[in-house]
C-alpha atoms as a PDB file:
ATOM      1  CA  UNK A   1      45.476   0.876  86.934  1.00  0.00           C
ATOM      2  CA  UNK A   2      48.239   2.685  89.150  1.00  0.00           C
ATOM      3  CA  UNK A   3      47.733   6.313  89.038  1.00  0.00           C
ATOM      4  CA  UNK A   4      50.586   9.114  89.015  1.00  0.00           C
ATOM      5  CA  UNK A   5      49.687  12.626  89.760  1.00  0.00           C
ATOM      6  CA  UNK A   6      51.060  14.877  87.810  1.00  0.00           C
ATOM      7  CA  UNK A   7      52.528  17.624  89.483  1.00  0.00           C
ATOM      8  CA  UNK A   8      52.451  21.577  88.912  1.00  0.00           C
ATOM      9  CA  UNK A   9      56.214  21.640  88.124  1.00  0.00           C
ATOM     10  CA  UNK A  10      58.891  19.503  87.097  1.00  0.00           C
ATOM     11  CA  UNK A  11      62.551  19.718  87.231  1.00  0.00           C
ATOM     12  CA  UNK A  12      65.158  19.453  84.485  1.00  0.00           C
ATOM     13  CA  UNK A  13      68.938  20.289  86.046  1.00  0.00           C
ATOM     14  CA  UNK A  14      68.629  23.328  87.739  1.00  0.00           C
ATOM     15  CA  UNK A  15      65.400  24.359  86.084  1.00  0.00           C
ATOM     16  CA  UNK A  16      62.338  24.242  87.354  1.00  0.00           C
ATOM     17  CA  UNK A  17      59.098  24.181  84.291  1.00  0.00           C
ATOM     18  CA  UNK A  18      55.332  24.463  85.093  1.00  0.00           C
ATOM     19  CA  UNK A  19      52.963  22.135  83.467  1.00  0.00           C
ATOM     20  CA  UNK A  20      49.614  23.570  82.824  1.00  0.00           C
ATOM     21  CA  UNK A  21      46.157  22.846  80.338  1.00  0.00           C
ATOM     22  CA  UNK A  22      46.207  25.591  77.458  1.00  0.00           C
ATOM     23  CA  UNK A  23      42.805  25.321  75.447  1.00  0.00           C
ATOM     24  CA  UNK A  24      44.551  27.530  72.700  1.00  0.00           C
ATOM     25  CA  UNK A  25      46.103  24.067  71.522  1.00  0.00           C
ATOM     26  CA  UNK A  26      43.060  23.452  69.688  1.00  0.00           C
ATOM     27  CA  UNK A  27      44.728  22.277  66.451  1.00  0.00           C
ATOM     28  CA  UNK A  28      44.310  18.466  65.641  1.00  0.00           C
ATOM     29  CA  UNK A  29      48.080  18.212  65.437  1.00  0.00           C
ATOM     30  CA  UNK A  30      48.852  20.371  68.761  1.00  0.00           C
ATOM     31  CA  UNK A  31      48.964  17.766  71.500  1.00  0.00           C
ATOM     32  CA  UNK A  32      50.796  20.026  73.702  1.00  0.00           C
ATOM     33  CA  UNK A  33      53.771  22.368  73.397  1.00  0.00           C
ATOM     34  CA  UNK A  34      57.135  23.558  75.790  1.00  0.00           C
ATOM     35  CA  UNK A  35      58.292  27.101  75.937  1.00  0.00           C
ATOM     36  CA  UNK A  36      61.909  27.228  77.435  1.00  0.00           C
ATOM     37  CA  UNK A  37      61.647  31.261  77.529  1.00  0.00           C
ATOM     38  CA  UNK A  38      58.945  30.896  79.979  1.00  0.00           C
ATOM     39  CA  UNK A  39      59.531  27.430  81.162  1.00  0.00           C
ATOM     40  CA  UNK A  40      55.849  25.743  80.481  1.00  0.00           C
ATOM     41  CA  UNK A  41      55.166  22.634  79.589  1.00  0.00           C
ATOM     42  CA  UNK A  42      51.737  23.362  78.015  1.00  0.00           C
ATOM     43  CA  UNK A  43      48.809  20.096  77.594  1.00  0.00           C
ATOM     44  CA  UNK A  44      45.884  20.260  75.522  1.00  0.00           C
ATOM     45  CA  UNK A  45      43.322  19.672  77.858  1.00  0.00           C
ATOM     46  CA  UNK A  46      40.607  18.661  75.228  1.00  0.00           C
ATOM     47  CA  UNK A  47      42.830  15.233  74.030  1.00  0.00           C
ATOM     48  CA  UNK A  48      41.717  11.553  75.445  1.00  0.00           C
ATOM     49  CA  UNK A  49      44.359  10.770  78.603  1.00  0.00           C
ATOM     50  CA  UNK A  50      46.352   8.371  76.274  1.00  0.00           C
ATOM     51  CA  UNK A  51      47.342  11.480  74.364  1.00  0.00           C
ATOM     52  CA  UNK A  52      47.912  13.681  76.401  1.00  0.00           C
ATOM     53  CA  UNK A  53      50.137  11.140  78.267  1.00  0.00           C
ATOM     54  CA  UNK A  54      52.237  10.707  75.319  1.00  0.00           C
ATOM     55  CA  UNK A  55      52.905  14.711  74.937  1.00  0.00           C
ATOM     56  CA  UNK A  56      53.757  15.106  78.543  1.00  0.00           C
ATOM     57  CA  UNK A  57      56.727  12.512  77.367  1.00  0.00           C
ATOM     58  CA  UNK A  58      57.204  14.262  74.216  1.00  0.00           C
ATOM     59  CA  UNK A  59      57.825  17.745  75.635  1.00  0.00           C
ATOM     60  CA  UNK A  60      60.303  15.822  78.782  1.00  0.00           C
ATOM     61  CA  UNK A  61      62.438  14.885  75.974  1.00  0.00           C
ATOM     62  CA  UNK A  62      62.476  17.958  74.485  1.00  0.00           C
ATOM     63  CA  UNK A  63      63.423  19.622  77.482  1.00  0.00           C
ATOM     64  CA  UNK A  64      65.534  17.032  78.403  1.00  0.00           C
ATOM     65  CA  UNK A  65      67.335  17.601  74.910  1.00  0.00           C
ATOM     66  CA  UNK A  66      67.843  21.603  75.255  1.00  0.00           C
ATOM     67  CA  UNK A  67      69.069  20.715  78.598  1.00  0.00           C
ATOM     68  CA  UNK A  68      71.475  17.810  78.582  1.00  0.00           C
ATOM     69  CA  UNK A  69      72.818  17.858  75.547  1.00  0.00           C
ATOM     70  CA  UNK A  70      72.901  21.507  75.306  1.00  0.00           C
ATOM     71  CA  UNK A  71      75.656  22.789  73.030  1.00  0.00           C
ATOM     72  CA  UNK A  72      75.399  19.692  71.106  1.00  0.00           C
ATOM     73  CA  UNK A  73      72.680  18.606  68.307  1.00  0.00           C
ATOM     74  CA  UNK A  74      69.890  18.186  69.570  1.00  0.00           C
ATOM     75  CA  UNK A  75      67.638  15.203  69.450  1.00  0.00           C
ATOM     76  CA  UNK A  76      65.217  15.120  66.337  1.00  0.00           C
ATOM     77  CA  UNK A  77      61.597  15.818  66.255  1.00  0.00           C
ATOM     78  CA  UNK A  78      61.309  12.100  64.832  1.00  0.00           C
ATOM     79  CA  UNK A  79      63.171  10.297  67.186  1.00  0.00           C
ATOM     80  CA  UNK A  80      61.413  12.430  70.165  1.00  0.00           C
ATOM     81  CA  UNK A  81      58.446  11.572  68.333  1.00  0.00           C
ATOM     82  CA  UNK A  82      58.869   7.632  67.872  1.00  0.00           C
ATOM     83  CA  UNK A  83      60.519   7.520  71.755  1.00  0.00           C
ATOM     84  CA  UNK A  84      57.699   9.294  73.312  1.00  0.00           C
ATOM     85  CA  UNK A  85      54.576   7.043  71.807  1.00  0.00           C
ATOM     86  CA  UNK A  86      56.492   3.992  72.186  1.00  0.00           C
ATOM     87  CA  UNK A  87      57.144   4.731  75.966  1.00  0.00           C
ATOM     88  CA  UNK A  88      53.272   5.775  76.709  1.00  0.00           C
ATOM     89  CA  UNK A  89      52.559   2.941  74.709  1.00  0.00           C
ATOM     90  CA  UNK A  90      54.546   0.408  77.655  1.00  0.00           C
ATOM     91  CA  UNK A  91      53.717   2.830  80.820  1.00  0.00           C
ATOM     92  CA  UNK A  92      50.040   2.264  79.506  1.00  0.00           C
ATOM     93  CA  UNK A  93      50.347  -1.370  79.099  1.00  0.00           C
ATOM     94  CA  UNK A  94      51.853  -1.808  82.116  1.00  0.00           C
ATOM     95  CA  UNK A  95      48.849  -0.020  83.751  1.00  0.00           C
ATOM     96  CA  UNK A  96      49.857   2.954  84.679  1.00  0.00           C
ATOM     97  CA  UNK A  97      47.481   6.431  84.581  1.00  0.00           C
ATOM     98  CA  UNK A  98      48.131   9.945  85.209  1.00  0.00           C
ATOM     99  CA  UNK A  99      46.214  12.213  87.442  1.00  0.00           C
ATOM    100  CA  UNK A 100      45.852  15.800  85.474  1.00  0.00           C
ATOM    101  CA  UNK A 101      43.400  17.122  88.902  1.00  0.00           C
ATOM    102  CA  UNK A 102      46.638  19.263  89.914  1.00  0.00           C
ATOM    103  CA  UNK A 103      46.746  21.082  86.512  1.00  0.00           C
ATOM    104  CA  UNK A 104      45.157  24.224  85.580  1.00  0.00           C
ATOM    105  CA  UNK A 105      44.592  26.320  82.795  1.00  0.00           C
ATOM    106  CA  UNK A 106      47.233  29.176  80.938  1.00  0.00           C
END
Protein backbone atom coordinates (compact mmCIF):
# COMPACT_ATOMS: atom_id res chain seq x y z
CA UNK A 1 0.00 0.00 0.00
CA UNK A 2 1.23 3.66 -0.96
CA UNK A 3 0.21 6.03 1.65
CA UNK A 4 -0.97 9.81 1.10
CA UNK A 5 -1.09 12.11 3.99
CA UNK A 6 -3.75 14.02 4.17
CA UNK A 7 -3.11 17.44 4.78
CA UNK A 8 -4.71 20.17 7.22
CA UNK A 9 -6.01 22.22 4.24
CA UNK A 10 -6.80 21.91 0.76
CA UNK A 11 -7.25 24.29 -1.99
CA UNK A 12 -10.16 24.82 -4.37
CA UNK A 13 -9.44 28.16 -6.76
CA UNK A 14 -8.61 30.75 -4.57
CA UNK A 15 -10.00 29.10 -1.48
CA UNK A 16 -8.32 27.57 0.94
CA UNK A 17 -10.76 24.68 3.30
CA UNK A 18 -9.53 22.89 6.49
CA UNK A 19 -10.12 19.25 6.86
CA UNK A 20 -10.64 18.14 10.34
CA UNK A 21 -12.31 14.79 12.50
CA UNK A 22 -15.80 16.00 13.98
CA UNK A 23 -17.16 13.17 16.39
CA UNK A 24 -20.62 15.03 16.21
CA UNK A 25 -21.03 13.02 12.81
CA UNK A 26 -22.17 10.19 14.74
CA UNK A 27 -25.18 9.34 12.53
CA UNK A 28 -24.86 6.01 10.49
CA UNK A 29 -25.52 8.00 7.34
CA UNK A 30 -23.05 11.07 8.23
CA UNK A 31 -19.76 10.02 6.70
CA UNK A 32 -18.53 13.45 6.75
CA UNK A 33 -19.88 16.88 5.81
CA UNK A 34 -18.41 20.49 4.01
CA UNK A 35 -19.39 23.86 5.26
CA UNK A 36 -18.51 26.56 2.56
CA UNK A 37 -19.48 29.44 5.23
CA UNK A 38 -16.66 28.29 7.28
CA UNK A 39 -14.68 26.41 4.77
CA UNK A 40 -14.35 22.76 6.61
CA UNK A 41 -14.26 19.77 5.21
CA UNK A 42 -15.46 17.80 8.28
CA UNK A 43 -14.56 13.49 8.58
CA UNK A 44 -16.16 11.25 10.88
CA UNK A 45 -13.41 9.99 12.67
CA UNK A 46 -15.26 6.83 14.06
CA UNK A 47 -15.79 5.24 10.15
CA UNK A 48 -13.29 2.26 8.86
CA UNK A 49 -10.45 4.20 6.46
CA UNK A 50 -12.30 2.90 3.30
CA UNK A 51 -15.10 5.23 4.31
CA UNK A 52 -13.84 7.82 5.31
CA UNK A 53 -11.69 7.81 2.10
CA UNK A 54 -14.68 7.86 0.02
CA UNK A 55 -16.22 11.12 1.91
CA UNK A 56 -13.02 13.01 1.67
CA UNK A 57 -13.86 12.49 -2.32
CA UNK A 58 -17.40 13.13 -1.80
CA UNK A 59 -17.08 16.52 -0.09
CA UNK A 60 -13.92 17.51 -3.05
CA UNK A 61 -16.65 17.24 -5.46
CA UNK A 62 -18.90 19.10 -3.70
CA UNK A 63 -16.63 21.81 -3.27
CA UNK A 64 -15.36 21.41 -6.47
CA UNK A 65 -19.09 21.86 -7.74
CA UNK A 66 -19.92 25.24 -5.68
CA UNK A 67 -16.67 26.32 -7.01
CA UNK A 68 -16.24 25.58 -10.68
CA UNK A 69 -19.34 25.50 -11.88
CA UNK A 70 -20.57 28.20 -9.74
CA UNK A 71 -23.47 30.11 -11.26
CA UNK A 72 -24.43 27.07 -13.05
CA UNK A 73 -26.41 23.80 -11.71
CA UNK A 74 -24.70 22.21 -9.69
CA UNK A 75 -23.69 18.61 -9.74
CA UNK A 76 -26.28 16.17 -8.04
CA UNK A 77 -26.03 14.51 -4.76
CA UNK A 78 -26.34 11.14 -6.88
CA UNK A 79 -23.88 11.61 -9.32
CA UNK A 80 -21.37 13.05 -6.47
CA UNK A 81 -22.45 10.09 -4.74
CA UNK A 82 -21.89 7.27 -7.51
CA UNK A 83 -18.40 9.34 -8.67
CA UNK A 84 -16.99 9.45 -5.27
CA UNK A 85 -17.37 5.46 -4.26
CA UNK A 86 -16.46 4.44 -7.61
CA UNK A 87 -13.15 6.52 -7.47
CA UNK A 88 -12.17 5.21 -3.73
CA UNK A 89 -13.21 2.08 -5.01
CA UNK A 90 -10.00 2.26 -7.96
CA UNK A 91 -7.53 4.52 -5.66
CA UNK A 92 -8.10 1.52 -3.17
CA UNK A 93 -7.55 -1.13 -5.65
CA UNK A 94 -4.77 0.35 -6.94
CA UNK A 95 -3.27 0.38 -3.39
CA UNK A 96 -3.33 3.48 -2.32
CA UNK A 97 -4.03 4.62 1.67
CA UNK A 98 -4.47 7.82 3.34
CA UNK A 99 -2.68 9.04 6.36
CA UNK A 100 -5.48 10.90 8.72
CA UNK A 101 -2.22 11.46 11.66
CA UNK A 102 -2.30 15.29 10.46
CA UNK A 103 -6.04 15.68 11.30
CA UNK A 104 -7.55 16.80 14.42
CA UNK A 105 -10.69 17.19 15.99
CA UNK A 106 -13.61 20.33 15.54
Amino acid sequence: MKKIKVGKTCQFGGHTYSIKFDPGLQDDLDFGTVNSRTQEILINPVRPDSQKFEALIHEYLHISSHVFYHGEEEIMEKMIASLSEGMSQVLIGMGLELDWTEIKNK
